[in-house]
Protein backbone atom coordinates (compact mmCIF):
# COMPACT_ATOMS: atom_id res chain seq x y z
CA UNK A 1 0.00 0.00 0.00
CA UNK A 2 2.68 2.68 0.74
CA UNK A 3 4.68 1.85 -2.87
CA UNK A 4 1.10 2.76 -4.40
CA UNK A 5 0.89 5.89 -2.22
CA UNK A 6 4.47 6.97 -3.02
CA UNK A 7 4.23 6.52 -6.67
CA UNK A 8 0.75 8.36 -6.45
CA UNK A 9 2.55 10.98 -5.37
CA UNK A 10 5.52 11.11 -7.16
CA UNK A 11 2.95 11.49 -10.10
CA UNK A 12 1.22 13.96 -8.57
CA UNK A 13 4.63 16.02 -7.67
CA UNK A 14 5.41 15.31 -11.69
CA UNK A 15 2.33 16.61 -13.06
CA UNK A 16 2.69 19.71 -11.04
CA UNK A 17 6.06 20.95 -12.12
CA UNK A 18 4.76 20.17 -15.82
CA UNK A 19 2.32 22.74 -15.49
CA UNK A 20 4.11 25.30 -14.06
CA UNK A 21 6.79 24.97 -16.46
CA UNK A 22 4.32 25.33 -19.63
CA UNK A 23 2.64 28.18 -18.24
CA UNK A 24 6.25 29.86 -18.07
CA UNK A 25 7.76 28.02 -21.22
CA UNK A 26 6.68 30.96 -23.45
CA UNK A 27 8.39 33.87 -21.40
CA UNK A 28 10.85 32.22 -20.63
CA UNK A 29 11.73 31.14 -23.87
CA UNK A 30 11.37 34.18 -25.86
CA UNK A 31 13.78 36.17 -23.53
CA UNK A 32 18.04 35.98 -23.58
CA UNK A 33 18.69 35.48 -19.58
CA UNK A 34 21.54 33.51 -18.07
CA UNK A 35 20.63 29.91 -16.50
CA UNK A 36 22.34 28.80 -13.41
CA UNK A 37 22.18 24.83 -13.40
CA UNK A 38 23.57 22.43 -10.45
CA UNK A 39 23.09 19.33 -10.26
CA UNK A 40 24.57 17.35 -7.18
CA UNK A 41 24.84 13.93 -5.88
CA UNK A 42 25.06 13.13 -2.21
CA UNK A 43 26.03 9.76 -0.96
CA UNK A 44 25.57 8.66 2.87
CA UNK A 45 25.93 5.45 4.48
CA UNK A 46 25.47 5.36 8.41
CA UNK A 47 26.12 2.63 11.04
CA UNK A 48 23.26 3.04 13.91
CA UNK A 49 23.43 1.35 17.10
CA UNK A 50 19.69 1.58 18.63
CA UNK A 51 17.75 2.00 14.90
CA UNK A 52 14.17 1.92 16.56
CA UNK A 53 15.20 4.31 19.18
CA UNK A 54 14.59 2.22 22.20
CA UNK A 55 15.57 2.25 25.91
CA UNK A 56 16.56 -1.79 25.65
CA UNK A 57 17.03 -4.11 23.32
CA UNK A 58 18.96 -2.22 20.84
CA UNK A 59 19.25 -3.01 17.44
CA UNK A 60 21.63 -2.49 14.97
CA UNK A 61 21.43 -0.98 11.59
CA UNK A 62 23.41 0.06 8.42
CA UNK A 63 21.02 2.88 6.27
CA UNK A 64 22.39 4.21 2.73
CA UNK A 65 21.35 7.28 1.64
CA UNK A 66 21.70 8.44 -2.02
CA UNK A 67 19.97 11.85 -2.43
CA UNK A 68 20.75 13.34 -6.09
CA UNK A 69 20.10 16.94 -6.78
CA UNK A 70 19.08 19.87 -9.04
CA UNK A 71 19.13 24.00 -8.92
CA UNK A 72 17.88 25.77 -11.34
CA UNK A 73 17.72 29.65 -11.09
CA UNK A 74 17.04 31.77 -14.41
CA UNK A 75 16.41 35.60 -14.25
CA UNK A 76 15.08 37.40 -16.89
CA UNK A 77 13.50 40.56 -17.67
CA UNK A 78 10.12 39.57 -17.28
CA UNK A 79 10.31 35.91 -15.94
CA UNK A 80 12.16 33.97 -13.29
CA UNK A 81 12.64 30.91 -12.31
CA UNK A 82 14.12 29.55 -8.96
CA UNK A 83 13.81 25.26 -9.06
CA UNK A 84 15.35 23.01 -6.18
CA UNK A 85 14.58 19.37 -5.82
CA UNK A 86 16.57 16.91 -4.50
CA UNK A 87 14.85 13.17 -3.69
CA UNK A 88 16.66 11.29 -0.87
CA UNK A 89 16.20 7.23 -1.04
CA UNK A 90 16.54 5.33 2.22
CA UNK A 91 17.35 1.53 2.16
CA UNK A 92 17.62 -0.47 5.42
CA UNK A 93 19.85 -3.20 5.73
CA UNK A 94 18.61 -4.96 8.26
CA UNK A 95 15.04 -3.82 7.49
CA UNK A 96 14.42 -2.48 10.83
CA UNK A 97 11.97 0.09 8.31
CA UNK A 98 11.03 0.23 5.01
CA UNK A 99 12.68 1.49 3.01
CA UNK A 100 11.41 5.33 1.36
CA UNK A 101 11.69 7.82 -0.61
CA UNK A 102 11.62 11.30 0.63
CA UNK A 103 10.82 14.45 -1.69
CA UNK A 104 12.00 17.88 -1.11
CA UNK A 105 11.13 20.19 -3.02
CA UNK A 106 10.71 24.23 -2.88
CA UNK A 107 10.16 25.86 -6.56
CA UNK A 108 8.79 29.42 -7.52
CA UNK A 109 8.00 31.21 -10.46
CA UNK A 110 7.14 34.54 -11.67
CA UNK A 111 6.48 35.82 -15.11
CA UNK A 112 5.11 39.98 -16.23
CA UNK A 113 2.30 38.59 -18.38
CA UNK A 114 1.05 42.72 -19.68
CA UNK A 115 4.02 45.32 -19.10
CA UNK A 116 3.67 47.33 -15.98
CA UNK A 117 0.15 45.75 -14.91
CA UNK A 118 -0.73 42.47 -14.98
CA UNK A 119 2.04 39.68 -13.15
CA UNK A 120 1.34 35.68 -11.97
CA UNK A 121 3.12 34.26 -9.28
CA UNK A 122 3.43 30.09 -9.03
CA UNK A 123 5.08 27.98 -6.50
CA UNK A 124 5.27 24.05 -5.31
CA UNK A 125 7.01 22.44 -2.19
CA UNK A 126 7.47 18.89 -1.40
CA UNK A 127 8.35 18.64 2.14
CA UNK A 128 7.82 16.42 5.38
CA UNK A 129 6.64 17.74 9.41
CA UNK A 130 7.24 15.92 12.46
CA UNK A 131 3.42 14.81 13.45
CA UNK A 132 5.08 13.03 16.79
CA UNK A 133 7.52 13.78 19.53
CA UNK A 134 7.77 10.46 20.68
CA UNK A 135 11.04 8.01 19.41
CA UNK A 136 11.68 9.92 16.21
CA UNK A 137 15.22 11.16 15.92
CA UNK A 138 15.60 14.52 14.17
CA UNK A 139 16.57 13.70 11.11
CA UNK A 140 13.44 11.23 10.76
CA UNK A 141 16.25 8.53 9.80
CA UNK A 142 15.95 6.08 12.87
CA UNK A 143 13.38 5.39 15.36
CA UNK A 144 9.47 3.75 14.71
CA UNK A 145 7.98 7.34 13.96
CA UNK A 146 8.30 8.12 10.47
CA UNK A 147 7.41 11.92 9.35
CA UNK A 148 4.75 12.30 7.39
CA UNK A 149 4.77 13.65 3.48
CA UNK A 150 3.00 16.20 2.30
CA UNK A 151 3.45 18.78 -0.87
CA UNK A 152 2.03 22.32 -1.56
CA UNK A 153 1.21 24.03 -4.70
CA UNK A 154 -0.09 27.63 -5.69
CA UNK A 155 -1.14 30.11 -8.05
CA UNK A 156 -1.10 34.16 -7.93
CA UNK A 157 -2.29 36.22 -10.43
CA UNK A 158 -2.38 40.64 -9.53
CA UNK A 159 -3.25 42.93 -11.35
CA UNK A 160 -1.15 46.60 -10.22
CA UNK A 161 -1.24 50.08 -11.36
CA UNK A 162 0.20 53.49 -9.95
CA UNK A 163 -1.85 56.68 -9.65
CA UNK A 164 1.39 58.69 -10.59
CA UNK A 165 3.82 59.03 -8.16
CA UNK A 166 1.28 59.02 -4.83
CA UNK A 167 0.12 55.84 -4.56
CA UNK A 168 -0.15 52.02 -6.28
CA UNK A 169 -3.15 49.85 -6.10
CA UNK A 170 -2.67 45.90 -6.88
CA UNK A 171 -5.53 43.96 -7.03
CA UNK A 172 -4.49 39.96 -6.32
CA UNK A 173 -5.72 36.61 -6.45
CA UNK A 174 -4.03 33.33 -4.84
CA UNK A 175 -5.27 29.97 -4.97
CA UNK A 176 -3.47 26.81 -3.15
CA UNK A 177 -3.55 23.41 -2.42
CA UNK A 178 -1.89 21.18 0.71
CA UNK A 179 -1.85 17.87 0.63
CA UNK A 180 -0.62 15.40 2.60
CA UNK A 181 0.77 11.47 1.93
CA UNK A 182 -1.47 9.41 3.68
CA UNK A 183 -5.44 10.41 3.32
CA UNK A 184 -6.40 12.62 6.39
CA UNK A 185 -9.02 15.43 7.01
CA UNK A 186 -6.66 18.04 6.59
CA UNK A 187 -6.27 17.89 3.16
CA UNK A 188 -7.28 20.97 1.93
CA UNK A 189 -7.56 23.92 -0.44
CA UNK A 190 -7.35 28.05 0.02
CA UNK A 191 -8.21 31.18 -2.46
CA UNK A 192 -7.84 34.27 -1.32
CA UNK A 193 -8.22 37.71 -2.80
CA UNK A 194 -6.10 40.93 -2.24
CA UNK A 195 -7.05 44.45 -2.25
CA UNK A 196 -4.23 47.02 -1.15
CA UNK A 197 -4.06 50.78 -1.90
CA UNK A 198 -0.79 51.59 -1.00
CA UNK A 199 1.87 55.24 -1.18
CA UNK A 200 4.03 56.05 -4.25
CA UNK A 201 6.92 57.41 -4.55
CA UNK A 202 6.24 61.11 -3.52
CA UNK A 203 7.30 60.92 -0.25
CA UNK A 204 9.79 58.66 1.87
CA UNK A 205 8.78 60.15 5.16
CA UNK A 206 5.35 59.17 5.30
CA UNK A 207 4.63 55.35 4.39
CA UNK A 208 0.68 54.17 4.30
CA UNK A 209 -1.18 51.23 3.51
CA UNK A 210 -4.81 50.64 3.45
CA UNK A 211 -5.61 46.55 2.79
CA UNK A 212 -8.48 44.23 2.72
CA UNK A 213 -8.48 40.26 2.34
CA UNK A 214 -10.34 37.25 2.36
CA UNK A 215 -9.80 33.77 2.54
CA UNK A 216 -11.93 30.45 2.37
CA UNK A 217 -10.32 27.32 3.32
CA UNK A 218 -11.82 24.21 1.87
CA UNK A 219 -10.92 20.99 3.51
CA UNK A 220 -11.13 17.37 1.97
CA UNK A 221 -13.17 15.93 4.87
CA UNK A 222 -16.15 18.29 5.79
CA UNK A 223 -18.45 20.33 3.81
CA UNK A 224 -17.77 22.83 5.76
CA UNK A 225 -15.08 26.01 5.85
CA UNK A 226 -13.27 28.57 7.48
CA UNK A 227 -13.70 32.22 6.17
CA UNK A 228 -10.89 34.98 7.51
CA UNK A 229 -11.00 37.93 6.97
CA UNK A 230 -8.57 41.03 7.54
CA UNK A 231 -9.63 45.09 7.19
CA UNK A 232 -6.47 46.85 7.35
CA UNK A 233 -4.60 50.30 7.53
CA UNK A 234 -0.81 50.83 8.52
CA UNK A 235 0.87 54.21 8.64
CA UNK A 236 4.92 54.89 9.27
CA UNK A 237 5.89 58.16 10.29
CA UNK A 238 9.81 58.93 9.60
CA UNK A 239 10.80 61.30 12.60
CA UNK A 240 14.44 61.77 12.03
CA UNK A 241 17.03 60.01 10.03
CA UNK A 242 17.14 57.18 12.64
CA UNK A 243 13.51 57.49 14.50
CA UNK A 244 10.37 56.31 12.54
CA UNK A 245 7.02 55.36 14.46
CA UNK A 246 4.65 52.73 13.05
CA UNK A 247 1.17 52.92 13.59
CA UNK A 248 -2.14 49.73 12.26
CA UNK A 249 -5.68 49.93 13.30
CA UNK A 250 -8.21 47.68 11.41
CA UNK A 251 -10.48 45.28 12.13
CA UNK A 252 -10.08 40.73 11.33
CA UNK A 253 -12.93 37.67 11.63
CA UNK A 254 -12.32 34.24 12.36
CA UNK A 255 -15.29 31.84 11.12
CA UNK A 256 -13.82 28.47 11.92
CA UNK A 257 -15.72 25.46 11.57
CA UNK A 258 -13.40 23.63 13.88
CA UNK A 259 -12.90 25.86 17.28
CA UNK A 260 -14.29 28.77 18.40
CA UNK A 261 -15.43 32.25 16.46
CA UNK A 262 -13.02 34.79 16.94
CA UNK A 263 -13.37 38.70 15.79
CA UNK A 264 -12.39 41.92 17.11
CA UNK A 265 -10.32 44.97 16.23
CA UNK A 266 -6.78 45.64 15.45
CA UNK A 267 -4.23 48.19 16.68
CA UNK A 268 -0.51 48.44 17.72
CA UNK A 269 1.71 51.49 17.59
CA UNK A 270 5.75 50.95 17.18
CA UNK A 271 9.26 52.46 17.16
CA UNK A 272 11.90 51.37 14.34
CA UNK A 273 15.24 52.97 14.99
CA UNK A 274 17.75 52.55 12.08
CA UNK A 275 21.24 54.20 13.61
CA UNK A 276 23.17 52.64 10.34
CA UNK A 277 22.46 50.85 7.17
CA UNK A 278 23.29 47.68 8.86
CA UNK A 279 21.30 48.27 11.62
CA UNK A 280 18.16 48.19 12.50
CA UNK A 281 15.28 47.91 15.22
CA UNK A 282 12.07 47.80 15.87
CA UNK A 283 9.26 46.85 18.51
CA UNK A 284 5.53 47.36 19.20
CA UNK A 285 2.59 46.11 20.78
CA UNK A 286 -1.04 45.98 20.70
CA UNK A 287 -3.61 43.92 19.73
CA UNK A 288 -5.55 41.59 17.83
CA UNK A 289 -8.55 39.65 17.83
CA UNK A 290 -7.35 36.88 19.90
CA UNK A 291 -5.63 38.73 22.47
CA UNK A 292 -2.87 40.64 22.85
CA UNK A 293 -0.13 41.33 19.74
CA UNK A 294 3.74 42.17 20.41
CA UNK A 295 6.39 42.27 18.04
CA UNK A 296 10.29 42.97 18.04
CA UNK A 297 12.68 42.77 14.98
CA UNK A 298 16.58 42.86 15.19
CA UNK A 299 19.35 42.80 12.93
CA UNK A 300 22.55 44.17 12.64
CA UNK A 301 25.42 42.96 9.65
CA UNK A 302 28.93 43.29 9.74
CA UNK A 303 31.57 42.50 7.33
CA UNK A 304 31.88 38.85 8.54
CA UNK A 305 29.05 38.85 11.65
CA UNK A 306 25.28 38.98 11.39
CA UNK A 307 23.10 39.19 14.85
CA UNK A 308 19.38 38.33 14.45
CA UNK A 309 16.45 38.27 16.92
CA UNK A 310 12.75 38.05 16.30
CA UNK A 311 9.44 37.67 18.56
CA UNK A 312 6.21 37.51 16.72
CA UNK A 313 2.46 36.47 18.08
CA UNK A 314 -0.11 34.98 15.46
CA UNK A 315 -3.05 33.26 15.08
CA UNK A 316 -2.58 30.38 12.61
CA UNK A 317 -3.13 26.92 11.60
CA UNK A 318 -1.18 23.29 10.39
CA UNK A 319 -1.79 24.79 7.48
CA UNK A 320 -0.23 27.68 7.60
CA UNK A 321 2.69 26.58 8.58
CA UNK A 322 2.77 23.85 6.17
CA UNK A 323 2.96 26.60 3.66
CA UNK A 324 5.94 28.86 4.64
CA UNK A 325 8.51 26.41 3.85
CA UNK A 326 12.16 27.48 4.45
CA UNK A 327 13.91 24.51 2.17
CA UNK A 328 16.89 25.43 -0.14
CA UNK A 329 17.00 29.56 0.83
CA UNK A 330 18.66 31.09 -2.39
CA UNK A 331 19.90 33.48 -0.06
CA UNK A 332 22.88 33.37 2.59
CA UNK A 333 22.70 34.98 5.97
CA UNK A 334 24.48 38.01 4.62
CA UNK A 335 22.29 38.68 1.93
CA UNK A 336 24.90 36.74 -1.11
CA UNK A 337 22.73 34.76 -4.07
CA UNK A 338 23.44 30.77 -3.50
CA UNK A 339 24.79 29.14 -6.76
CA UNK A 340 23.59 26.01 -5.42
CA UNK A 341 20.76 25.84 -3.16
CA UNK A 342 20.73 22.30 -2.86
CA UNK A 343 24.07 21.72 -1.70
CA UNK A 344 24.95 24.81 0.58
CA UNK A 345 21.57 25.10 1.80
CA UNK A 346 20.14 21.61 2.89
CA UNK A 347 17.05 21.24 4.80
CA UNK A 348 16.31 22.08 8.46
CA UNK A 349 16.18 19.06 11.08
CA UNK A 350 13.16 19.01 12.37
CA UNK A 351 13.91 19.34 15.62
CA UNK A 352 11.12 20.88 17.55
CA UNK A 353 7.75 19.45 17.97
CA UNK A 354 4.97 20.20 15.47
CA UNK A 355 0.86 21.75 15.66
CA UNK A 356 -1.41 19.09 16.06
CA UNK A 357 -2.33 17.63 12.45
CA UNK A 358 -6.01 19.36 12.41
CA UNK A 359 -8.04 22.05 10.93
CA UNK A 360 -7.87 24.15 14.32
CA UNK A 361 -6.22 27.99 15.06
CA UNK A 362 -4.13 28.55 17.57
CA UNK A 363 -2.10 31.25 19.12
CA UNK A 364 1.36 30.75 18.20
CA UNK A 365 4.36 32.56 19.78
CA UNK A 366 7.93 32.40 18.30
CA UNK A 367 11.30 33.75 19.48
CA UNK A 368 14.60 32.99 17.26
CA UNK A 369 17.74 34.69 18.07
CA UNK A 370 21.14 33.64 16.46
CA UNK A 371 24.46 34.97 15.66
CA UNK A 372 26.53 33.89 12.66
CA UNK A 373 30.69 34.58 11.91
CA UNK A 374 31.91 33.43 9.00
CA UNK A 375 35.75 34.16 7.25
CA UNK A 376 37.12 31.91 4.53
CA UNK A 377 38.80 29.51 7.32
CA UNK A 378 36.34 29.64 10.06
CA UNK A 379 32.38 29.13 10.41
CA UNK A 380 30.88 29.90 14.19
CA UNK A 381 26.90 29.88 14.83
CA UNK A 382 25.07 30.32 17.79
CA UNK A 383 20.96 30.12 17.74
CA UNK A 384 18.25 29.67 20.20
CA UNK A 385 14.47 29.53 19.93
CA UNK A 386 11.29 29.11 21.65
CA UNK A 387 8.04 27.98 20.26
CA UNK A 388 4.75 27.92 21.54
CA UNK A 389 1.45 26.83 20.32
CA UNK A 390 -1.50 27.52 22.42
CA UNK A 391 -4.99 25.23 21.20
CA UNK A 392 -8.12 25.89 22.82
CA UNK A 393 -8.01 22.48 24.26
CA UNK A 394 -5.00 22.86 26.93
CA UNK A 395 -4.00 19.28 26.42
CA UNK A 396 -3.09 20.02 22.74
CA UNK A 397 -0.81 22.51 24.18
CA UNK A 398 2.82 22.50 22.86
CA UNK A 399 6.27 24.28 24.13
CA UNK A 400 10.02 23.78 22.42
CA UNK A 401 12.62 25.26 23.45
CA UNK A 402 16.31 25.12 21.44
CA UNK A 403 19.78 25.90 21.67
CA UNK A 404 22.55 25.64 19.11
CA UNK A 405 26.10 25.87 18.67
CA UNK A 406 28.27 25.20 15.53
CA UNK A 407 31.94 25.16 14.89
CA UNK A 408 33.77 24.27 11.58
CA UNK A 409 37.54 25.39 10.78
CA UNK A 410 39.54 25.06 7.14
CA UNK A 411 42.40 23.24 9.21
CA UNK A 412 44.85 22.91 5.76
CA UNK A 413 43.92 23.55 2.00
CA UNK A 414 41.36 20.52 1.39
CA UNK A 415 40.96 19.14 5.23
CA UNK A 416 37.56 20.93 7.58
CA UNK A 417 36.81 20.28 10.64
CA UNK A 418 33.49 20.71 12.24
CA UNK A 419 31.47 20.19 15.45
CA UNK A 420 28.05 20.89 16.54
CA UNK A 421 26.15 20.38 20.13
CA UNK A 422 22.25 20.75 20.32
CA UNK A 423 19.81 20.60 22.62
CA UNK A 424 15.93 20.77 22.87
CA UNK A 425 13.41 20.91 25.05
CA UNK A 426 9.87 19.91 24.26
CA UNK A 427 7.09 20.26 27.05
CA UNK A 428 3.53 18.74 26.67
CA UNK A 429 0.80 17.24 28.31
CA UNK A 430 1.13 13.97 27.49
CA UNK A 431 4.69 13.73 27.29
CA UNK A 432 7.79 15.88 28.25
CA UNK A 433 11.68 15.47 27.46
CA UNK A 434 14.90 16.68 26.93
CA UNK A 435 17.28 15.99 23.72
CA UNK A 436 21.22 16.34 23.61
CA UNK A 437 22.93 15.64 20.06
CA UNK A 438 26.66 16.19 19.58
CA UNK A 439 28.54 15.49 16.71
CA UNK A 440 32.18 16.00 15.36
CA UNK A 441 33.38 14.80 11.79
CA UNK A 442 36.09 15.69 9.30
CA UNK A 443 35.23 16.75 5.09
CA UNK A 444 38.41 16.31 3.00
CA UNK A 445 38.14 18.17 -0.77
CA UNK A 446 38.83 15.37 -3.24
CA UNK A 447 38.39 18.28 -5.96
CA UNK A 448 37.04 21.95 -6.94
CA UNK A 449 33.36 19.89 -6.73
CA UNK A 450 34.28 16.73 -4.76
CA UNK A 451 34.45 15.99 -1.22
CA UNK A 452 34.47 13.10 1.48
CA UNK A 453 33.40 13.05 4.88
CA UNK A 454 33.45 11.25 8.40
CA UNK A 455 31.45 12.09 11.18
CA UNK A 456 30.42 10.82 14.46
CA UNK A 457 26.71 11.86 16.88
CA UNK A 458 25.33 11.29 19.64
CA UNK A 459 21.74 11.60 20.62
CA UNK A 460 20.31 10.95 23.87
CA UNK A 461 16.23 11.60 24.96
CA UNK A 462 15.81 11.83 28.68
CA UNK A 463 11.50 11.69 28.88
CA UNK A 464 9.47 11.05 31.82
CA UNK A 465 8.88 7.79 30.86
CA UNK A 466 11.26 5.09 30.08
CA UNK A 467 10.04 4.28 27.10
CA UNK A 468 10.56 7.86 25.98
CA UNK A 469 14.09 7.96 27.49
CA UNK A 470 16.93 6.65 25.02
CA UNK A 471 20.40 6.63 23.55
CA UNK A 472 22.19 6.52 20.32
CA UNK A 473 25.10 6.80 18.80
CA UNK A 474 26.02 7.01 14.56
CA UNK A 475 28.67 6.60 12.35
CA UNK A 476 28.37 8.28 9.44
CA UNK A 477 30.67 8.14 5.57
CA UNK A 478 29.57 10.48 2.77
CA UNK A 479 30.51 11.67 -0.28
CA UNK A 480 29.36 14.86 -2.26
CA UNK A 481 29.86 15.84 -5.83
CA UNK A 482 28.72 18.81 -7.62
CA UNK A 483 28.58 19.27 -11.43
């Protein structure tokens, strides 16, 4: 049953990225633009000691990964074209689990279909989510849990025109679909429609918005939907060179067929302090609807430093956070275009537990902080986050905590050595723990595109109960080419 399911899907995934590239093929084609192509292979074979993630009983297992590759990025004058995909195949020795194929995917598309006015957006992501904290390592490579598939697709056509220089109206549409591998009431669809009257170019000082939007989610298992939607106004005052104020007042409804009504107004008032061009700051409060609404936004660059922190509140969905995907960024933490997504930009671990797999909002509030130095011989990063997703049933509640620290060092012309110690916290009604991983391994450059590695992790789970409470330890050998 799961070979039909996969190859249903793989069809699926197929038939997607055909359509989106004939609906482009014409732009693109008729238009001289540089394409960036690089394709990759990755090779991985790992020796587990405790392969089903258990507190006795251990078992053994040798996995091999081979995970080929592909980015694409085109840029043109009136179409782009950023493609990633890169298919990792599991096989299991010992057949402690069967073996799979895992999809990632994260594609988008734009094209300028009438000169000045009338644009279409298109994306598609193939991607997996953690539905369990219990015996699932973070990789989703050992233990009895296995993640669970699930792809995205979407459509945006907008419409925009500018009233001179004073303001810009755009006028949008955006249909999209989530679906997930195995059949489950969450399967769903969304369209939702724009309308934003926005400021020109007359004046820098003084930055307005007026918005309205509406959405209808449709999900595969109820005749029923939720509506949102958002009434909207934001205004940003530029004091000084380095003081701005930020005002929003409008008005959102939640019509949720699964959970409780919510409506109400919308205000905050801010401060964004830019002292430099690297720099800048901002924070604010209010609220919304569901309650109270704080934000804070920090960054400052340096030549070889960045320092990041973030705390948002929403209210939000599964879905919704099945649909901002962060696979294969074609951007690096300073702001430099990727050649190769795939390669120097693999996917998160899913380390932190996930929203319950349902149709329900919840609050959700999010802190990230990290710090990132980076020469030519020497790589340091330093992160930490907190996650919390609060359901109207408290037992669905969910906390995470994380902390991160990585180290990797050119040590001679072709030989790098790294190291990396992680922890996480997840708290829960039904189930707290913590989780330690270290690991330390050596890459050695066979050639300009070619390298080996070795590496060596350890994981251990300490949960309340023993069956939640585990250790394991990996060997891993890998090889990565790029063409």
């Amino acid at each position: 049953m799961s070979c039909v399911k996969n190859h249903r899907h793989d069809r699926k995934l197929a038939i997607r990225m055909l359509g989106m590239c004939s609906i482009l093929s014409l732009p693109l084609a008729s238009q001289s633009a540089e394409w960036i192509v690089s394709p990759s292979i990755t090779l991985d074979e790992i020796y587990t000691d405790n392969a089903l993630l258990t507190n006795d009983d251990k078992q053994t297992e040798y996995v091999t990964l081979v995970r080929p590759g592909i980015s694409i990025l085109r840029e043109g004058a009136r179409a782009n074209l950023d493609f990633n995909y890169s298919p990792e195949y599991r096989y299991y020795k010992e057949e402690t689990r069967d073996n799979d194929t895992v999809h990632m995917l994260r594609t988008n598309a734009d094209a300028e279909l009438m000169e000045n006015h009338l644009y279409l957006d298109l994306w598609a992501t193939a991607d997996q989510t953690r539905i369990s904290s219990n015996r699932n390592s973070p990789d989703g490579v050992t233990g009895p849990t296995e993640n669970l598939d699930y792809y995205t697709l979407g459509a945006s056509p907008y419409y925009t025109t500018r009233f001179g220089n004073v303001s810009v109206l755009e006028a949008r549409f955006s249909t999209d679909k989530v679906d997930y591998e195995e059949d489950t009431e969450v399967d769903s669809t969304s369209q939702n429609y724009d309308l934003v009257l926005g400021s020109g170019t007359y004046s820098t000082a003084q930055v307005w918005e007026l918005s309205a939007s509406h959405t209808r989610e449709d999900f595969s298992e109820t005749d029923e939907d939720n509506k949102i939607s958002t009434y909207r106004g934001e205004f940003l005052q530029q004091i000084t060179r380095r003081w701005a104020v930020a005002f929003a007042a409008g008005y959102e409804e939640y019509e949720l067929f699964n959970g409780e009504d919510v409506d109400g107004e919308i205000w905050s008032v801010g401060v964004v302090f830019t002292p430099t061009s690297r720099t800048r700051f901002a924070i604010g409060g209010g609220e919304r609807a569901f309650g109270d609404d704080y934000y804070m936004d920090f960054e400052h660059r340096a030549s070889n430093s960045v320092w990041r922190a973030t705390y948002t509140r929403d209210y939000i969905s599964a879905r919704d956070e099945a649909t901002h995907t962060s696979l294969f960024q074609r951007q690096d933490a300073f702001g430099n275009v990727v050649r190769d997504a795939v390669l120097d930009n693999p996917p998160p671990v899913q380390v932190t537990g996930v929203s319950t797999l349902s149709a329900e909002y919840y609050e959700l509030d999010r802190v990230d902080a990290s710090y990132l130095f980076s020469t030519q011989r020497t790589h340091i990063e330093v992160s930490g986050g907190y996650i919390k997703r609060d359901y109207v049933d408290d037992i669905q509640d969910t906390e995470d905590s994380t902390a991160a620290i990585s180290f990797s060092r050119l040590i001679s012309r072709k030989l790098t050595g790294l190291a990396r110690v992680f922890w996480s916290d997840h708290e829960q009604d039904n189930g707290n723990y913590d989780e330690w991983t270290a690991s330390v391994g050596f890459g050695y450059l066979l050639g300009q595109d070619a390298r080996v590695a070795i590496g060596f992790s350890y994981l251990e789970r300490d949960g309340e109960t023993e069956l939640n409470t585990y250790e394991e330890n990996r060997v891993n050998i890998g090889f990565v080419a790029g063409f």
